[in-house]
N, C-alpha and C. Protein backbone atom coordinates (compact mmCIF):
# COMPACT_ATOMS: atom_id res chain seq x y z
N UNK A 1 -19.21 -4.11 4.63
CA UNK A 1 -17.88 -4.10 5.19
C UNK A 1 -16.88 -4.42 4.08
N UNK A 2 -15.78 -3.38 3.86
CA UNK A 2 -14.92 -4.14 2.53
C UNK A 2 -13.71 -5.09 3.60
N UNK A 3 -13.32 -5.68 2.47
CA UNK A 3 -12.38 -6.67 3.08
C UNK A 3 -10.84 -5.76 2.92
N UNK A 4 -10.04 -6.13 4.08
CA UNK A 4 -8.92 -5.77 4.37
C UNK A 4 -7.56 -6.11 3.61
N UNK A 5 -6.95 -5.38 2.85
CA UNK A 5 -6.21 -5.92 1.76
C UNK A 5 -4.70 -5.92 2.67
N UNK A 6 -4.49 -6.45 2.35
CA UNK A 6 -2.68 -6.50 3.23
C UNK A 6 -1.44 -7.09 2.25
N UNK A 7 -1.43 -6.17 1.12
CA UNK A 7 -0.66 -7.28 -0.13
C UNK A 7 0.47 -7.26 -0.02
N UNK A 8 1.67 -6.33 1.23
CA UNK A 8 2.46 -6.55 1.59
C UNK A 8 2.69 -7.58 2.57
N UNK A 9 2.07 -7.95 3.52
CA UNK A 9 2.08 -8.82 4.48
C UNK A 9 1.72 -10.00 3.42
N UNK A 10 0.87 -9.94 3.26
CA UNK A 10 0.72 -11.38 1.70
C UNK A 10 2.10 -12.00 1.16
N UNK A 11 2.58 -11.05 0.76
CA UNK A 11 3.93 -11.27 -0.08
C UNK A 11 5.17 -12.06 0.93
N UNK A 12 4.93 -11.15 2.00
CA UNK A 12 6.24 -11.87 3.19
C UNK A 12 5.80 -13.35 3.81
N UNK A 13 4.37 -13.74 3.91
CA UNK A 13 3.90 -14.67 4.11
C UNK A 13 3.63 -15.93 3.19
N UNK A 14 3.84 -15.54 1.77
CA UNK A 14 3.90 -16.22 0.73
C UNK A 14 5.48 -16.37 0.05
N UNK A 15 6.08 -15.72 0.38
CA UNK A 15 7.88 -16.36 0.49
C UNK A 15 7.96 -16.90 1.66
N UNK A 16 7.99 -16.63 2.71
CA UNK A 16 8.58 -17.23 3.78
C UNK A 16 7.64 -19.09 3.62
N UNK A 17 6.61 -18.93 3.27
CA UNK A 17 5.71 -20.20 3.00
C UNK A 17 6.74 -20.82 2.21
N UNK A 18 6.58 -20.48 0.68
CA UNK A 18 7.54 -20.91 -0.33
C UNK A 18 8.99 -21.45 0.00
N UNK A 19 9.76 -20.46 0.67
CA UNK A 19 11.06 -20.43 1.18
C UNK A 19 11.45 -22.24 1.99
N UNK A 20 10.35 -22.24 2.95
CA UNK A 20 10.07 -23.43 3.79
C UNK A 20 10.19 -24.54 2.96
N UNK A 21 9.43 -24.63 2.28
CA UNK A 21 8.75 -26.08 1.26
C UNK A 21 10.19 -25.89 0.75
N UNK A 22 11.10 -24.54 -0.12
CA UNK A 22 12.01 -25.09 -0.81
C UNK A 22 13.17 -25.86 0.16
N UNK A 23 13.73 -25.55 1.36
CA UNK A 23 14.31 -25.83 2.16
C UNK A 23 14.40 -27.22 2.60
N UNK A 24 13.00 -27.56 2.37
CA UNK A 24 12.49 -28.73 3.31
C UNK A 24 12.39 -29.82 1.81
N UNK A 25 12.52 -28.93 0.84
CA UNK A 25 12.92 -30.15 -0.85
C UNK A 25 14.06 -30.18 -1.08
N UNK A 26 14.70 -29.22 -0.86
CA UNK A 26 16.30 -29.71 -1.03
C UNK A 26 16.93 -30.43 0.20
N UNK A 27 16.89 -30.35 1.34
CA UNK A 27 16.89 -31.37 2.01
C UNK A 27 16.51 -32.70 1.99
N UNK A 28 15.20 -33.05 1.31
CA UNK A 28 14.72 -34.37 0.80
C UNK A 28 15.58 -35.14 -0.07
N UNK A 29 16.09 -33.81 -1.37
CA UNK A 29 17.04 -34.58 -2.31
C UNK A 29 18.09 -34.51 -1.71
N UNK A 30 18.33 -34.16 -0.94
CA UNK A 30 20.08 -33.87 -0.93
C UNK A 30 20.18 -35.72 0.25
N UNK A 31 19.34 -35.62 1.23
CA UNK A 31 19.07 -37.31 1.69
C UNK A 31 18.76 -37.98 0.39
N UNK A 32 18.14 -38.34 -0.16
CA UNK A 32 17.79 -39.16 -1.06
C UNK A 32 19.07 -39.58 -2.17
N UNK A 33 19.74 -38.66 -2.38
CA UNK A 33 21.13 -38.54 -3.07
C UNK A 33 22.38 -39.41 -2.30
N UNK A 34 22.12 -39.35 -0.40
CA UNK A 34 23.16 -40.10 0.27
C UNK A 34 23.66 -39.13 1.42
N UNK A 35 23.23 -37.92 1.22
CA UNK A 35 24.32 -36.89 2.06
C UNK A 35 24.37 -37.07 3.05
N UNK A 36 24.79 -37.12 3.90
CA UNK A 36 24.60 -37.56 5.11
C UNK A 36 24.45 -36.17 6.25
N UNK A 37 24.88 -35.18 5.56
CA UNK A 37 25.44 -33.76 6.03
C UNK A 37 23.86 -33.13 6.14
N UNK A 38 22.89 -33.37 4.55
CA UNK A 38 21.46 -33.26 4.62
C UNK A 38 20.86 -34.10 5.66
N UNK A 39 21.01 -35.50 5.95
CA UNK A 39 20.29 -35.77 6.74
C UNK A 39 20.48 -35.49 8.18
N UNK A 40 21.17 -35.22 8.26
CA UNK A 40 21.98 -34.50 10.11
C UNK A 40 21.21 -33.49 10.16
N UNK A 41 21.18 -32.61 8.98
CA UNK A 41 20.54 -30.82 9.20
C UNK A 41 19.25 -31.61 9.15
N UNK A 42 19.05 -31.74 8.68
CA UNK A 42 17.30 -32.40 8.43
C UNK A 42 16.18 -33.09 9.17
N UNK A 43 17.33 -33.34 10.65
CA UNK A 43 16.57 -33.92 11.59
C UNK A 43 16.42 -32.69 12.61
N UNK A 44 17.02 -31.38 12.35
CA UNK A 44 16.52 -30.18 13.28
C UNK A 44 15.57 -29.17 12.07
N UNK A 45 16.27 -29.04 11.04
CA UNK A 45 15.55 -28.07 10.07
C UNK A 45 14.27 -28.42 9.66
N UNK A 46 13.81 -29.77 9.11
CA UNK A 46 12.41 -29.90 8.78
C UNK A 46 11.21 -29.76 9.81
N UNK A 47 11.91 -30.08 11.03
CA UNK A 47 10.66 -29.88 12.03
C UNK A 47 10.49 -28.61 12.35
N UNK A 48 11.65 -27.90 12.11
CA UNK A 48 11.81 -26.01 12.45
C UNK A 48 10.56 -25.44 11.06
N UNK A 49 10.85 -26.39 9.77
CA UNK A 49 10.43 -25.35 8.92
C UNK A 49 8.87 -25.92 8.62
N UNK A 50 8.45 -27.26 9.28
CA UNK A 50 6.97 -27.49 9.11
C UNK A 50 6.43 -26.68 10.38
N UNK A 51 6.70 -26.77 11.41
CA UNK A 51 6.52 -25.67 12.42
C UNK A 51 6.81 -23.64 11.73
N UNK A 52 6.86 -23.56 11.01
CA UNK A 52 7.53 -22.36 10.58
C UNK A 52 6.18 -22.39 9.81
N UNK A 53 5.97 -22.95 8.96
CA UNK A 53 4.53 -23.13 8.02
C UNK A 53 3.56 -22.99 8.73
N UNK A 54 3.16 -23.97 9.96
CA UNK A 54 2.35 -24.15 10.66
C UNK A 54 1.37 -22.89 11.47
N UNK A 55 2.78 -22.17 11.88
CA UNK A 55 2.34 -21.22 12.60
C UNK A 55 2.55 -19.78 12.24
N UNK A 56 2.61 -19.61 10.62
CA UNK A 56 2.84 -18.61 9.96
C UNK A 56 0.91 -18.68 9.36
N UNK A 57 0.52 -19.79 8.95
CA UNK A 57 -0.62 -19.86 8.49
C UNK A 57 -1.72 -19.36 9.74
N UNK A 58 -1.54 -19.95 10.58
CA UNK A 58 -2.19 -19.92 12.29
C UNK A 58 -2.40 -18.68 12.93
N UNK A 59 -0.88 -17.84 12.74
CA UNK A 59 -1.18 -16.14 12.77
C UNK A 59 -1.73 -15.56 12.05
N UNK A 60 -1.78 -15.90 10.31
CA UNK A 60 -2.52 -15.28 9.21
C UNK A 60 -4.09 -15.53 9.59
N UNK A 61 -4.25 -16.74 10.07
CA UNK A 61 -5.62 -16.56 10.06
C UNK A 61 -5.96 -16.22 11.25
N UNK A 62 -5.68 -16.25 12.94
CA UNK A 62 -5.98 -15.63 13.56
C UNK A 62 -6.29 -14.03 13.24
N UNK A 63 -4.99 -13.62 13.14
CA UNK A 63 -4.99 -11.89 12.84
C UNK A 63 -6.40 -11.46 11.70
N UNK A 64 -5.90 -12.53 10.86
CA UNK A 64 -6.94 -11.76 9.85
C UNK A 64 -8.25 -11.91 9.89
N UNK A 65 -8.87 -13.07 11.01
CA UNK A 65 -10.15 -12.95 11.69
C UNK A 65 -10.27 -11.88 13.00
N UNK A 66 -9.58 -11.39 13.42
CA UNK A 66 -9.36 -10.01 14.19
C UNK A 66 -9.82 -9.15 13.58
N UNK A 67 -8.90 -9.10 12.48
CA UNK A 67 -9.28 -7.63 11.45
C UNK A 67 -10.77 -7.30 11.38
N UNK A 68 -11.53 -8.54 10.72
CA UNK A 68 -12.40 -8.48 10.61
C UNK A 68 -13.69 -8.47 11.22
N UNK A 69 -13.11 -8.91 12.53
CA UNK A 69 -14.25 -8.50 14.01
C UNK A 69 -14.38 -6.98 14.12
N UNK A 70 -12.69 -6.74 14.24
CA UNK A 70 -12.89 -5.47 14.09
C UNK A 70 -13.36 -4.03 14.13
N UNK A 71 -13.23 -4.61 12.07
CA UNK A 71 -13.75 -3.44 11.24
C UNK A 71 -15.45 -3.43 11.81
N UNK A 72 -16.01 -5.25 12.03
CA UNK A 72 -17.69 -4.74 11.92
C UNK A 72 -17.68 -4.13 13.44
N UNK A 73 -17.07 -4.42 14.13
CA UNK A 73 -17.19 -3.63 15.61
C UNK A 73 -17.01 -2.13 15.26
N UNK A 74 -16.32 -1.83 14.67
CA UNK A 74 -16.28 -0.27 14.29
C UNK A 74 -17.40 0.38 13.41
N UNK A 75 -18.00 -0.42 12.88
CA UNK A 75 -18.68 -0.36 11.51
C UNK A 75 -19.89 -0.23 12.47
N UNK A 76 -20.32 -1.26 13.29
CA UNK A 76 -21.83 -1.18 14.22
C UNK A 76 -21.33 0.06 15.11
N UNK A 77 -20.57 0.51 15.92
CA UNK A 77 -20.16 1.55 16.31
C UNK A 77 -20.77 2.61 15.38
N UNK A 78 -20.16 3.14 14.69
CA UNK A 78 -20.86 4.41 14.00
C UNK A 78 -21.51 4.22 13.58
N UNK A 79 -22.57 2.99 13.03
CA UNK A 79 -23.93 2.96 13.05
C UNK A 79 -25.25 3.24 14.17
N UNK A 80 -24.25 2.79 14.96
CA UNK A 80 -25.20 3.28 16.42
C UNK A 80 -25.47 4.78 16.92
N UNK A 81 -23.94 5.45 16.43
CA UNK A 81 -24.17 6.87 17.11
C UNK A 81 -24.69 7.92 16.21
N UNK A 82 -25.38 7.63 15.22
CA UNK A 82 -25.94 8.48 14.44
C UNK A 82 -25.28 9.47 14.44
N UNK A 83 -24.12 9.67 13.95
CA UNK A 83 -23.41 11.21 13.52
C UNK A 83 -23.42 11.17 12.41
């Protein structure tokens, strides 16, 4: 069975990952600095963007254990029907 390459979906899932963490660090400094404006956003945005992580990883690996049921479901399929 080859494995399922998806290097576009990779890419949107590996910024939007990235994107998060940066969001959720400049918010850290921007509190840590005094802002008060960061810590106001920061009590709705960090839980939006660890939830945003959470369940961006959660679909990646659901889906991409799908894929791979799958392909071998298809794969034992035309092994069975001898064509």
């Amino acid at each position: 069975m080859n494995k399922p390459s998806y290097s576009t979906s990779r890419l949107y899932i590996w910024a939007s990952f990235v994107l998060a963490w940066i969001v959720i660090l400049v918010l850290a400094i921007g509190a840590m600095r005094g802002s008060e404006q960061a810590v106001a956003f920061g009590a709705t945005a960090v839980p939006s963007m660890v939830m945003l992580i959470a369940s961006t990883l959660g679909i990646h690996r659901f889906s991409g254990s799908m894929d791979f049921r799958n392909a071998a479901l298809a794969k034992s399929s035309d092994t069975e029907g001898g064509v």
